[in-house]
N, C-alpha and C. Protein backbone atom coordinates (compact mmCIF):
# COMPACT_ATOMS: atom_id res chain seq x y z
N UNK A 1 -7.98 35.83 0.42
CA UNK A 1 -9.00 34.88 0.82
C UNK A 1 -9.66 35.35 2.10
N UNK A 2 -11.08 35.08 2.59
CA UNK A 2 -11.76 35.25 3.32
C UNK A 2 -13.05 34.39 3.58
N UNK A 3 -14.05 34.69 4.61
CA UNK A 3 -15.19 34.13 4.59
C UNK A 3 -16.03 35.20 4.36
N UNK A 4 -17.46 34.69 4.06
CA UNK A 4 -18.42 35.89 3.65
C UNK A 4 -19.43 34.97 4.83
N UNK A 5 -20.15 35.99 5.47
CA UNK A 5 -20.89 35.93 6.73
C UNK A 5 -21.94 35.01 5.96
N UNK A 6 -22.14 33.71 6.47
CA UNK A 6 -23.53 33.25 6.02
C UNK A 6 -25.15 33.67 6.49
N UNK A 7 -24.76 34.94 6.73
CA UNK A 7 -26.12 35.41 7.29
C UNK A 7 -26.44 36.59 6.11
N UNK A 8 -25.16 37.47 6.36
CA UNK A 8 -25.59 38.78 5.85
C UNK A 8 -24.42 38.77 4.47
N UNK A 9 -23.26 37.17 4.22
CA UNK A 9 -22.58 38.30 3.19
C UNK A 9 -21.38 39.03 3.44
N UNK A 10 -21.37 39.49 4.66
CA UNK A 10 -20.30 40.63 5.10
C UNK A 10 -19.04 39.77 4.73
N UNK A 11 -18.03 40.34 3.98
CA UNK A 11 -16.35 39.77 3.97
C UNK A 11 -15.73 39.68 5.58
N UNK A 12 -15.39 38.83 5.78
CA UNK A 12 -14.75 38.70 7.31
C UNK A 12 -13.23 37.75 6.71
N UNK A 13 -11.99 38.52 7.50
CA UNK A 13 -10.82 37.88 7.00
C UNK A 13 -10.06 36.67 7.23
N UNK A 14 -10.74 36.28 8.38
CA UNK A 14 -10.59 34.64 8.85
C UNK A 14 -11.48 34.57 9.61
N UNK A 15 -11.39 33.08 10.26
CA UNK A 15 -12.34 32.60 11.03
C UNK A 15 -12.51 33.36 12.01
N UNK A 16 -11.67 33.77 12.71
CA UNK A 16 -11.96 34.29 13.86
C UNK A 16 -12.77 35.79 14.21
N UNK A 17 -12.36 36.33 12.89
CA UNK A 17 -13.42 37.58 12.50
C UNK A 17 -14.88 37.35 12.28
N UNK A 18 -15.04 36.20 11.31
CA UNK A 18 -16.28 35.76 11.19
C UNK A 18 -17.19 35.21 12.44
N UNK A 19 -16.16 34.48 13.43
CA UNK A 19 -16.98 34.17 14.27
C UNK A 19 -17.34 35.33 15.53
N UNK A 20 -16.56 36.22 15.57
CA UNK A 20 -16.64 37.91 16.19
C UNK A 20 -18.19 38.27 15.08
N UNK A 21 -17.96 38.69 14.30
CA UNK A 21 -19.01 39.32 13.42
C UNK A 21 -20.13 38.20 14.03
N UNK A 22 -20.31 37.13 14.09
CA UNK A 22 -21.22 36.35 13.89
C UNK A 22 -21.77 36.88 15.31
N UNK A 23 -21.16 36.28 16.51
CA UNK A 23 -21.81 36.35 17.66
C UNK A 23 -21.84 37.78 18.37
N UNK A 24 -21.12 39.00 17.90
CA UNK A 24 -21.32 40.16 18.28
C UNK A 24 -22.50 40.49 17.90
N UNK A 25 -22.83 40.79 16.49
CA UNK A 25 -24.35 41.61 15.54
C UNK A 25 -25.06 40.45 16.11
N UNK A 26 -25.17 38.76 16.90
CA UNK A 26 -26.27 38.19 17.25
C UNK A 26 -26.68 38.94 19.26
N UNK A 27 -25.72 38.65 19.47
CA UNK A 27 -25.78 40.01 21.05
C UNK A 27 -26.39 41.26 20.61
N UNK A 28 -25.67 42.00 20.07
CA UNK A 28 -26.10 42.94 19.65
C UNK A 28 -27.84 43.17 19.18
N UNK A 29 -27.89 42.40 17.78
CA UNK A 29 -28.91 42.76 16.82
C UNK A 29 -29.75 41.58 17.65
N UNK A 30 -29.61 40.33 17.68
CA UNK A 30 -30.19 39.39 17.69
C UNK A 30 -30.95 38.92 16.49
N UNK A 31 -31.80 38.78 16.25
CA UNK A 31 -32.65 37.94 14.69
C UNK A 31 -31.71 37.21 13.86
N UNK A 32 -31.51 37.55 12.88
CA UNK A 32 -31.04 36.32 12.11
C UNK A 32 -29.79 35.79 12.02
N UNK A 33 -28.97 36.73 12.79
CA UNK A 33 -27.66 36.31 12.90
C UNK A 33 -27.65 35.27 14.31
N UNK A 34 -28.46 35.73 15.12
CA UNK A 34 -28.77 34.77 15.97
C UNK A 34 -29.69 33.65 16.32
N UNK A 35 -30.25 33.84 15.13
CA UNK A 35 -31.11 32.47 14.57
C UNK A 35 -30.27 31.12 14.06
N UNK A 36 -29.25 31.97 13.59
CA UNK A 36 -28.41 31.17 12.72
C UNK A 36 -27.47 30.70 13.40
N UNK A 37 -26.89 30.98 14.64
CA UNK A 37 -25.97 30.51 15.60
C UNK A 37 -26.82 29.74 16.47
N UNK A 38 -28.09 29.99 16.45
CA UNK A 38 -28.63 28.58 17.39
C UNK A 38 -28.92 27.18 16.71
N UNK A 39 -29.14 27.93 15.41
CA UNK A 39 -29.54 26.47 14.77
C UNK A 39 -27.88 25.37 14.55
N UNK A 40 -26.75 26.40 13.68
CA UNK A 40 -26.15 25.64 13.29
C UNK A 40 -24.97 24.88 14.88
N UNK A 41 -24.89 26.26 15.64
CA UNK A 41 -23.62 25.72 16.41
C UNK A 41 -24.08 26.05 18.24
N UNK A 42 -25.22 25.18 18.45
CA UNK A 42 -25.91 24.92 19.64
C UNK A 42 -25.17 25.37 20.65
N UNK A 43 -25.04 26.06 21.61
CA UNK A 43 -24.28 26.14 22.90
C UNK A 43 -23.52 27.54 22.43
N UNK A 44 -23.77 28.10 21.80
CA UNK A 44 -22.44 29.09 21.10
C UNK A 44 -22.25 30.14 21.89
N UNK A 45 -23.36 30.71 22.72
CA UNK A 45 -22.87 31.81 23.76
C UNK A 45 -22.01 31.44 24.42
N UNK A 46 -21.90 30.34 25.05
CA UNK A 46 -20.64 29.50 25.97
C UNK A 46 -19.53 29.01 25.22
N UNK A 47 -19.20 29.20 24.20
CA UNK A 47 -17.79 28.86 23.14
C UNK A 47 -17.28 30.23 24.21
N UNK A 48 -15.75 29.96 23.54
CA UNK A 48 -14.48 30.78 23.15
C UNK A 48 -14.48 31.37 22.24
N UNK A 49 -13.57 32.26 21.46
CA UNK A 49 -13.31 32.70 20.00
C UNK A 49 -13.11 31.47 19.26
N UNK A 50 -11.61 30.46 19.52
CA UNK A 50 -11.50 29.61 18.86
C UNK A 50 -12.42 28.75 18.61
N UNK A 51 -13.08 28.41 19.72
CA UNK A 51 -14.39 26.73 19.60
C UNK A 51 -14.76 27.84 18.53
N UNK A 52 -15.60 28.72 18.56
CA UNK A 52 -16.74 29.31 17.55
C UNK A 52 -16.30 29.16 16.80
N UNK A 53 -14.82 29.95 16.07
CA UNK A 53 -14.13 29.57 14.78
C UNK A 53 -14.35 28.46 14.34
N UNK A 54 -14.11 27.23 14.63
CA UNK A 54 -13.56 26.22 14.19
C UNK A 54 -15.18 25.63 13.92
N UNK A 55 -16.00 26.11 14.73
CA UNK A 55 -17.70 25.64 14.22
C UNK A 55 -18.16 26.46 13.14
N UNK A 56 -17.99 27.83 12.93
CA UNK A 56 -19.00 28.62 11.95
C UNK A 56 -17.86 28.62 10.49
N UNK A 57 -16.94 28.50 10.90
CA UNK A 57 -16.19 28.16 9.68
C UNK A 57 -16.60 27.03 8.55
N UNK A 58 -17.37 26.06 9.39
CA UNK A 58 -17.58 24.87 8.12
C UNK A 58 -19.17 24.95 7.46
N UNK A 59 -19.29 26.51 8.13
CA UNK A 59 -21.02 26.70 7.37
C UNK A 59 -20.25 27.81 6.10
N UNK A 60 -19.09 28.59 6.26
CA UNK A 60 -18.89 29.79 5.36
C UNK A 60 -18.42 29.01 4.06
N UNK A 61 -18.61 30.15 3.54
CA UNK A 61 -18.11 30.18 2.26
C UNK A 61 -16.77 31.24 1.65
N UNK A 62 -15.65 30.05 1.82
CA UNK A 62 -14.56 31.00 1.52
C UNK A 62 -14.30 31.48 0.46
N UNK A 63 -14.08 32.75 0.43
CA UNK A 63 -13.97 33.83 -1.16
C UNK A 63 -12.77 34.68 -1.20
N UNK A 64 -12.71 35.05 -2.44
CA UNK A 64 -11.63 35.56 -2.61
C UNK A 64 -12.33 37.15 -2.40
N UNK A 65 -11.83 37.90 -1.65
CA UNK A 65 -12.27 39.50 -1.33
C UNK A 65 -10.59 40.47 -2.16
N UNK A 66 -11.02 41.31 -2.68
CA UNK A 66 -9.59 42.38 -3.05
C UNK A 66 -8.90 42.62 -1.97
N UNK A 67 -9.78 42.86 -0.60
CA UNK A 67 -9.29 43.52 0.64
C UNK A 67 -10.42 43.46 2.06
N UNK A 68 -9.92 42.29 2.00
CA UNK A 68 -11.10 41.94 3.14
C UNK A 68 -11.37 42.76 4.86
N UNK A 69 -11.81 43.95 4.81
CA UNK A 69 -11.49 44.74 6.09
C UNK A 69 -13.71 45.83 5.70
N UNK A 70 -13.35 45.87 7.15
CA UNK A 70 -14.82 46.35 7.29
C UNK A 70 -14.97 47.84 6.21
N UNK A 71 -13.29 48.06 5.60
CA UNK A 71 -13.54 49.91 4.94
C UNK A 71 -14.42 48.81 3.42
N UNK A 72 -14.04 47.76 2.95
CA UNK A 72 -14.64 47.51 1.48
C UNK A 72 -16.34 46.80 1.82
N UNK A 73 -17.11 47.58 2.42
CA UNK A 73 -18.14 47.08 2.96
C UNK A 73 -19.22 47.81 2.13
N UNK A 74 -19.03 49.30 2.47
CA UNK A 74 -19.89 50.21 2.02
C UNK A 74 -19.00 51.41 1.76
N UNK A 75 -19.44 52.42 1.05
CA UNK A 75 -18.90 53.54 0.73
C UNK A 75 -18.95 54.48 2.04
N UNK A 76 -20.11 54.58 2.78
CA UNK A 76 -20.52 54.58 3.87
C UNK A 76 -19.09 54.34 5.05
N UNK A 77 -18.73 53.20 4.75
CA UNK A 77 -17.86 52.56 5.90
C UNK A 77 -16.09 53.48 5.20
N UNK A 78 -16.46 53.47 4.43
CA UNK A 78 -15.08 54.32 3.47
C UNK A 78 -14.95 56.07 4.25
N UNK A 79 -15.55 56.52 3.54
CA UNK A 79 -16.06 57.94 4.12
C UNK A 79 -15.89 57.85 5.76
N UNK A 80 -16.37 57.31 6.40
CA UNK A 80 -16.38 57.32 8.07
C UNK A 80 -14.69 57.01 8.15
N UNK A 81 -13.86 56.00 7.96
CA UNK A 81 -12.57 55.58 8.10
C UNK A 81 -11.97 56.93 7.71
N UNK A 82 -11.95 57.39 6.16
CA UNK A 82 -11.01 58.24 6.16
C UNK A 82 -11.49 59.42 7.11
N UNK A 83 -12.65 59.85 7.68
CA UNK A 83 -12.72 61.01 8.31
C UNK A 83 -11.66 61.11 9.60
N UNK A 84 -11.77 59.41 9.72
CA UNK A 84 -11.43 59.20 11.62
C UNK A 84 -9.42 59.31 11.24
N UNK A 85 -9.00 59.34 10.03
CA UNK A 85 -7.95 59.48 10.17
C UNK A 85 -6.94 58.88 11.04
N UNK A 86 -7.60 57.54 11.29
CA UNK A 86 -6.63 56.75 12.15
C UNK A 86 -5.60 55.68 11.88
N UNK A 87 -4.81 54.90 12.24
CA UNK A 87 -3.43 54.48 12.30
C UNK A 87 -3.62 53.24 11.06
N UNK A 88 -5.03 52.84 10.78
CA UNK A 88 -5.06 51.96 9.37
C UNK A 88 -5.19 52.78 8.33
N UNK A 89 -5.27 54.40 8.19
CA UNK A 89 -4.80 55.70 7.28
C UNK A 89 -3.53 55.50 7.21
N UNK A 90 -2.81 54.96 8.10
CA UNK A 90 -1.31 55.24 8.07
C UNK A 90 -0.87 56.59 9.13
N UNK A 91 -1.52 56.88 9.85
CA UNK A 91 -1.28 57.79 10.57
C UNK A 91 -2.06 58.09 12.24
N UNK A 92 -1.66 58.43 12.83
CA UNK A 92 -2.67 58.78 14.30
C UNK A 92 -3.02 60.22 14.57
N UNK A 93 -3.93 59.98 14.74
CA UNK A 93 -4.92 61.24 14.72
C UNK A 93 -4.35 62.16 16.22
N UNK A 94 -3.55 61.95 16.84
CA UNK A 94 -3.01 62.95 17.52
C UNK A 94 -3.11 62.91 19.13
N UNK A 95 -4.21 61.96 19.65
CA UNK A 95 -4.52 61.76 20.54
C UNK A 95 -5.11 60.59 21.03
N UNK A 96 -5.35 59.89 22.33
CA UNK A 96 -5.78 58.98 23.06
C UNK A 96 -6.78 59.44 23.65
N UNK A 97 -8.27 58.47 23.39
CA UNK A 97 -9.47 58.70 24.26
C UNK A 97 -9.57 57.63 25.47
N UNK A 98 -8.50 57.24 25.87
CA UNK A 98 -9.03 56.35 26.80
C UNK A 98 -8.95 57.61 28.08
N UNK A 99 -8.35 58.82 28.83
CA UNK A 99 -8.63 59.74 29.18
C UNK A 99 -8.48 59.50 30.66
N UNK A 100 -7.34 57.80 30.90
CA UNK A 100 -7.15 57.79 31.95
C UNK A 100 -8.26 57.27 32.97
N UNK A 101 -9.50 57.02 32.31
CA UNK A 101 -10.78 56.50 33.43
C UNK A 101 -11.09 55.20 33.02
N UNK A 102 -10.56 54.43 32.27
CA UNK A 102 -11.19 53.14 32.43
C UNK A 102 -12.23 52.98 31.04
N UNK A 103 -12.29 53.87 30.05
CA UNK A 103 -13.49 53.81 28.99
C UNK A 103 -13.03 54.49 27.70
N UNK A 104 -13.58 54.45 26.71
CA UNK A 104 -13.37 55.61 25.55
C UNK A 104 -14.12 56.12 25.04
N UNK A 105 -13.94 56.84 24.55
CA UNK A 105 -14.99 57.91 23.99
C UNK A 105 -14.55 58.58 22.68
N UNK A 106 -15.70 57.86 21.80
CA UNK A 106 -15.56 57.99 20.35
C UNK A 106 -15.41 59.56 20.02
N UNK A 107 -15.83 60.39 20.47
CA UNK A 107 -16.22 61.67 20.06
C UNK A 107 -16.84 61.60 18.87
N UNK A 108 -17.47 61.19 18.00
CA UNK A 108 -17.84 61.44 16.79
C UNK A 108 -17.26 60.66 15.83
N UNK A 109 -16.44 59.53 16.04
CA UNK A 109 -15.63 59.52 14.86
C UNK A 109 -15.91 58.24 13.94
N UNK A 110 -16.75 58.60 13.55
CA UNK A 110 -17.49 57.22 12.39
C UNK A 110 -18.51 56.50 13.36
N UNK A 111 -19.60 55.63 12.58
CA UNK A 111 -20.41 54.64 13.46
C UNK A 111 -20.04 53.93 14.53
N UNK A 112 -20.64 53.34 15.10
CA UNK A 112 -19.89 52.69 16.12
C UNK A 112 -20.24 51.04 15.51
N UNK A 113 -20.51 50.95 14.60
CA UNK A 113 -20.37 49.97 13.80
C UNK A 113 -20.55 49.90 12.11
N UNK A 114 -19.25 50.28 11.83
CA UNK A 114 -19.19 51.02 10.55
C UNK A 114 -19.63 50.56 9.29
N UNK A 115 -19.66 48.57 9.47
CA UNK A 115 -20.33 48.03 8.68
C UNK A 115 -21.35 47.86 8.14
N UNK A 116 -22.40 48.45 8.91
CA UNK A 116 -23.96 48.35 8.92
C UNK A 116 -24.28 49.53 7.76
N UNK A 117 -24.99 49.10 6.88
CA UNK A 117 -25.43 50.07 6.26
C UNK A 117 -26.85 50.82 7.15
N UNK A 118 -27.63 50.34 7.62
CA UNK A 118 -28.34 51.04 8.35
C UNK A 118 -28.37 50.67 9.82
N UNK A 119 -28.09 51.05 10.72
CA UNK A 119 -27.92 50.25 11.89
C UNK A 119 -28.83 50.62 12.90
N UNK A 120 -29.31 49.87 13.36
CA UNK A 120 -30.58 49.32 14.16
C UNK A 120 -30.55 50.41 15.43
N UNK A 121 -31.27 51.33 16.07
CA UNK A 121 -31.06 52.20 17.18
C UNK A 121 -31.35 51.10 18.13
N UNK A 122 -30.06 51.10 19.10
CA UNK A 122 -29.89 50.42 20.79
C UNK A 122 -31.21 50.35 21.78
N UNK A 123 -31.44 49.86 22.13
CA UNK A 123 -32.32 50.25 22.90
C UNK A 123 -31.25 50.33 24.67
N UNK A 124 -32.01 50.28 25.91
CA UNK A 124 -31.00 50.27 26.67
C UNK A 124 -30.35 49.20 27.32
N UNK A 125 -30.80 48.32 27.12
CA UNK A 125 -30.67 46.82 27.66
C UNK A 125 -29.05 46.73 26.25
N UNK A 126 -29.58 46.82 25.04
CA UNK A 126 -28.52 46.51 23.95
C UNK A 126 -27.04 47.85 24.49
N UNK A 127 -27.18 48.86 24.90
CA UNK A 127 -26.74 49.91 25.23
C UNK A 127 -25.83 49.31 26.59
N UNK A 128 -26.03 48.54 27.24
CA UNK A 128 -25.34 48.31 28.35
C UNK A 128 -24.54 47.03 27.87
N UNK A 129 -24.80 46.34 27.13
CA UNK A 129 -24.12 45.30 26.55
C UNK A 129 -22.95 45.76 25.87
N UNK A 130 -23.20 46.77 25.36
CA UNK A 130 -22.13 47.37 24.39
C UNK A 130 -21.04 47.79 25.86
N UNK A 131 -21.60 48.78 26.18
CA UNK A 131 -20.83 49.47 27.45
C UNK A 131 -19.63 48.19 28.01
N UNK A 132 -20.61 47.12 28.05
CA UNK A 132 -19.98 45.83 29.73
C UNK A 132 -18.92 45.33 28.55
N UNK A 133 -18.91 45.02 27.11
CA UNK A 133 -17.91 44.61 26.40
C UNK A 133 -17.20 45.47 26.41
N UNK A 134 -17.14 46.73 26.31
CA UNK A 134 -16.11 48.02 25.81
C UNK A 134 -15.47 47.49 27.19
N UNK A 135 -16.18 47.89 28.15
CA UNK A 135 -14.96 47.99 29.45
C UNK A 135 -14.50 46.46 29.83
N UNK A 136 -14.90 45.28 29.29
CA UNK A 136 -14.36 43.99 29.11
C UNK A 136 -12.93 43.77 28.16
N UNK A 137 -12.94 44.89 27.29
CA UNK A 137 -11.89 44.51 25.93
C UNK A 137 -10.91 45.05 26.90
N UNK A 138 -11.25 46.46 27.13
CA UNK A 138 -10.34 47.37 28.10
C UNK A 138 -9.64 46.68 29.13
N UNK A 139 -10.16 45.99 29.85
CA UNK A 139 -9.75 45.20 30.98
C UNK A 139 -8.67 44.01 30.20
N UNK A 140 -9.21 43.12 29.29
CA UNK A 140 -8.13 42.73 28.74
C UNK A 140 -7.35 43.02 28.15
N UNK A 141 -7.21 44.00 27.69
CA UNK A 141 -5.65 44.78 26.95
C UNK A 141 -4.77 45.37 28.24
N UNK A 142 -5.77 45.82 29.10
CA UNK A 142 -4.71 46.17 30.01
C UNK A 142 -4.20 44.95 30.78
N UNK A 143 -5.14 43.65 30.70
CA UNK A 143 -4.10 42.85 32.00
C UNK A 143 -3.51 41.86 30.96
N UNK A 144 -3.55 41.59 29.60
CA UNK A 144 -2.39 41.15 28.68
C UNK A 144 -3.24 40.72 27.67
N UNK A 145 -2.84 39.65 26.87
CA UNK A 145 -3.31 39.09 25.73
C UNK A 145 -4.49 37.94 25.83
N UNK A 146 -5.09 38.06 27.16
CA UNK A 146 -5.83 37.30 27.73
C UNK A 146 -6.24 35.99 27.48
N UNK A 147 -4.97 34.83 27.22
CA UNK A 147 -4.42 33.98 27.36
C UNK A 147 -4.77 33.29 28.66
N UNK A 148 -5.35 31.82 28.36
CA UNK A 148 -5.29 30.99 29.84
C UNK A 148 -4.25 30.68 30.29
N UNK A 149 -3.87 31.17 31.46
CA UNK A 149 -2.47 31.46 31.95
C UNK A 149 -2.08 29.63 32.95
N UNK A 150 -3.32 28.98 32.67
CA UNK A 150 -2.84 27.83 33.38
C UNK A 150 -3.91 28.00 34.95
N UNK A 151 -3.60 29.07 35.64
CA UNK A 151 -4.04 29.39 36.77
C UNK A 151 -5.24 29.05 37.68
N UNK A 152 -6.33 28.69 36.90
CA UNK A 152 -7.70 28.33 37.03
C UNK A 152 -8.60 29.82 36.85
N UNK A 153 -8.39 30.92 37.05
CA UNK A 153 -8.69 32.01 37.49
C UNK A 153 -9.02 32.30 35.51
N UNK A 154 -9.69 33.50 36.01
CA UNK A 154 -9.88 34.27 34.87
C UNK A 154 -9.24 35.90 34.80
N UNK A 155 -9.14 36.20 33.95
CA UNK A 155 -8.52 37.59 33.83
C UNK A 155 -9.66 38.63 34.41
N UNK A 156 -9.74 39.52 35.65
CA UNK A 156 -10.68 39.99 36.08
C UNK A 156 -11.90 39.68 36.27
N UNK A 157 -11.78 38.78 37.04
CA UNK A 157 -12.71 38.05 37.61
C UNK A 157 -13.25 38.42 38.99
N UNK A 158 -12.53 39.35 39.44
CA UNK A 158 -12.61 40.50 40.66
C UNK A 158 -12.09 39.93 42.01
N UNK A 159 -11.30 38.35 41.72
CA UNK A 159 -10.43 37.65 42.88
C UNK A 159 -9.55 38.31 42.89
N UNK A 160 -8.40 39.42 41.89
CA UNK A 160 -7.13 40.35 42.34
C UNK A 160 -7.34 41.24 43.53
N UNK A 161 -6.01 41.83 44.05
CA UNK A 161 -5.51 42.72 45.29
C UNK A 161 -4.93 43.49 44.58
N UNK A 162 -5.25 44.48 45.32
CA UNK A 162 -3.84 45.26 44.86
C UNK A 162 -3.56 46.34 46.38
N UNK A 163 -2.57 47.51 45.80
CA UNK A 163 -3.04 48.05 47.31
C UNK A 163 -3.85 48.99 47.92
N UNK A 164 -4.44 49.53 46.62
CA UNK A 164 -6.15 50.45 46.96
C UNK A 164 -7.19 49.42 47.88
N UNK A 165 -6.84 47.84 47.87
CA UNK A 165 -7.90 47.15 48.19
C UNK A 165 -7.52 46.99 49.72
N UNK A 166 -6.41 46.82 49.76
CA UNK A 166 -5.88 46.39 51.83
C UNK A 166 -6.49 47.77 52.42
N UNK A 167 -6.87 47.23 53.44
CA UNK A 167 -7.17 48.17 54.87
C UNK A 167 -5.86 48.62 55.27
N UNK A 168 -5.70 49.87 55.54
CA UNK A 168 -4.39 49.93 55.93
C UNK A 168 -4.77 50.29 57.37
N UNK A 169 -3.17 49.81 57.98
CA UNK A 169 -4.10 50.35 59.96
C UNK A 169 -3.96 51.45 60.12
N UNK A 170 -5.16 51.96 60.63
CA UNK A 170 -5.08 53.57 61.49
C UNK A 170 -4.19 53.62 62.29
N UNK A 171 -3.92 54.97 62.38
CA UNK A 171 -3.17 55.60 63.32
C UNK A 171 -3.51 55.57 64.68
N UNK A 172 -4.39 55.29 64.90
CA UNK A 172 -5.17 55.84 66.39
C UNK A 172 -5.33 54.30 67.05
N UNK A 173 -5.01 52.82 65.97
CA UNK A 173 -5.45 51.70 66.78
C UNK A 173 -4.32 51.52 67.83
């Protein structure tokens, strides 16, 4: 079981995919996927994952998919997966691009959105959006499951210390 994107169709495997698909390709692409998030679920840039879920879910249409994952999309999206030879192959391709700086770097290895049968060229404004999420996901995998911890604070919100940040005293004061 799954939802099929009420915009485009696309198989998404629960809500929470659908509502990712939904409001990413509307950031991203904008037009009709984001036509469709203003009309049906008002305020939606300011949701959560869950609020969105629990709103774009009662526009879908749940279906039965063989294998609901972005490879049964296009043949297109098939071909790119098996090239990249990665850990949903059943295997890891041998190495880590995160390279120690804070970012990754695809090298080549399938679209950077594999679903799209033709996908729309970035302009640079869309190009930095992509960038500020990549190093947003990054930031939350590294500081945990980014869970409201109770705290009031947000997960990198740029209120942390650490000890690159203290002044340390000179020698000479």
């Amino acid at each position: 079981m799954g939802y099929a994107c009420p915009v485009c169709s696309t198989p998404q495997s629960d809500a929470r995919h659908l509502a990712n698909h939904l409001a990413f390709t509307a950031l991203i692409r904008g037009e009709d996927h984001e036509a469709w998030l203003d009309e049906h679920v008002p305020g939606w840039s300011e949701r959560g994952e869950a609020e969105l879920a629990e709103r774009v879910v009662e526009f879908a249409e749940e279906e039965e998919f063989p294998q609901v994952f972005e490879d049964t999309v296009s043949d297109r999206a098939r071909g790119s997966r098996a090239r990249r030879g990665g850990a949903a192959d059943g295997g890891e391709h041998g190495h880590d691009h995160t390279h120690g700086h804070g970012h990754e770097h695809s090298h080549g290895h399938g679209a950077p959105y594999a679903g799209a049968a033709n996908p729309a060229p970035m302009d640079a404004e869309a190009r930095a959006v992509v960038e500020e999420a990549r190093e947003l996901t990054e930031r939350m995998r590294r500081d945990g499951d980014g869970e409201d911890d109770g705290s009031g604070g947000s997960a990198g919100d740029g209120n942390e210390t650490d000890e690159s940040d203290r002044d340390e005293p000179d020698e000479n004061s």
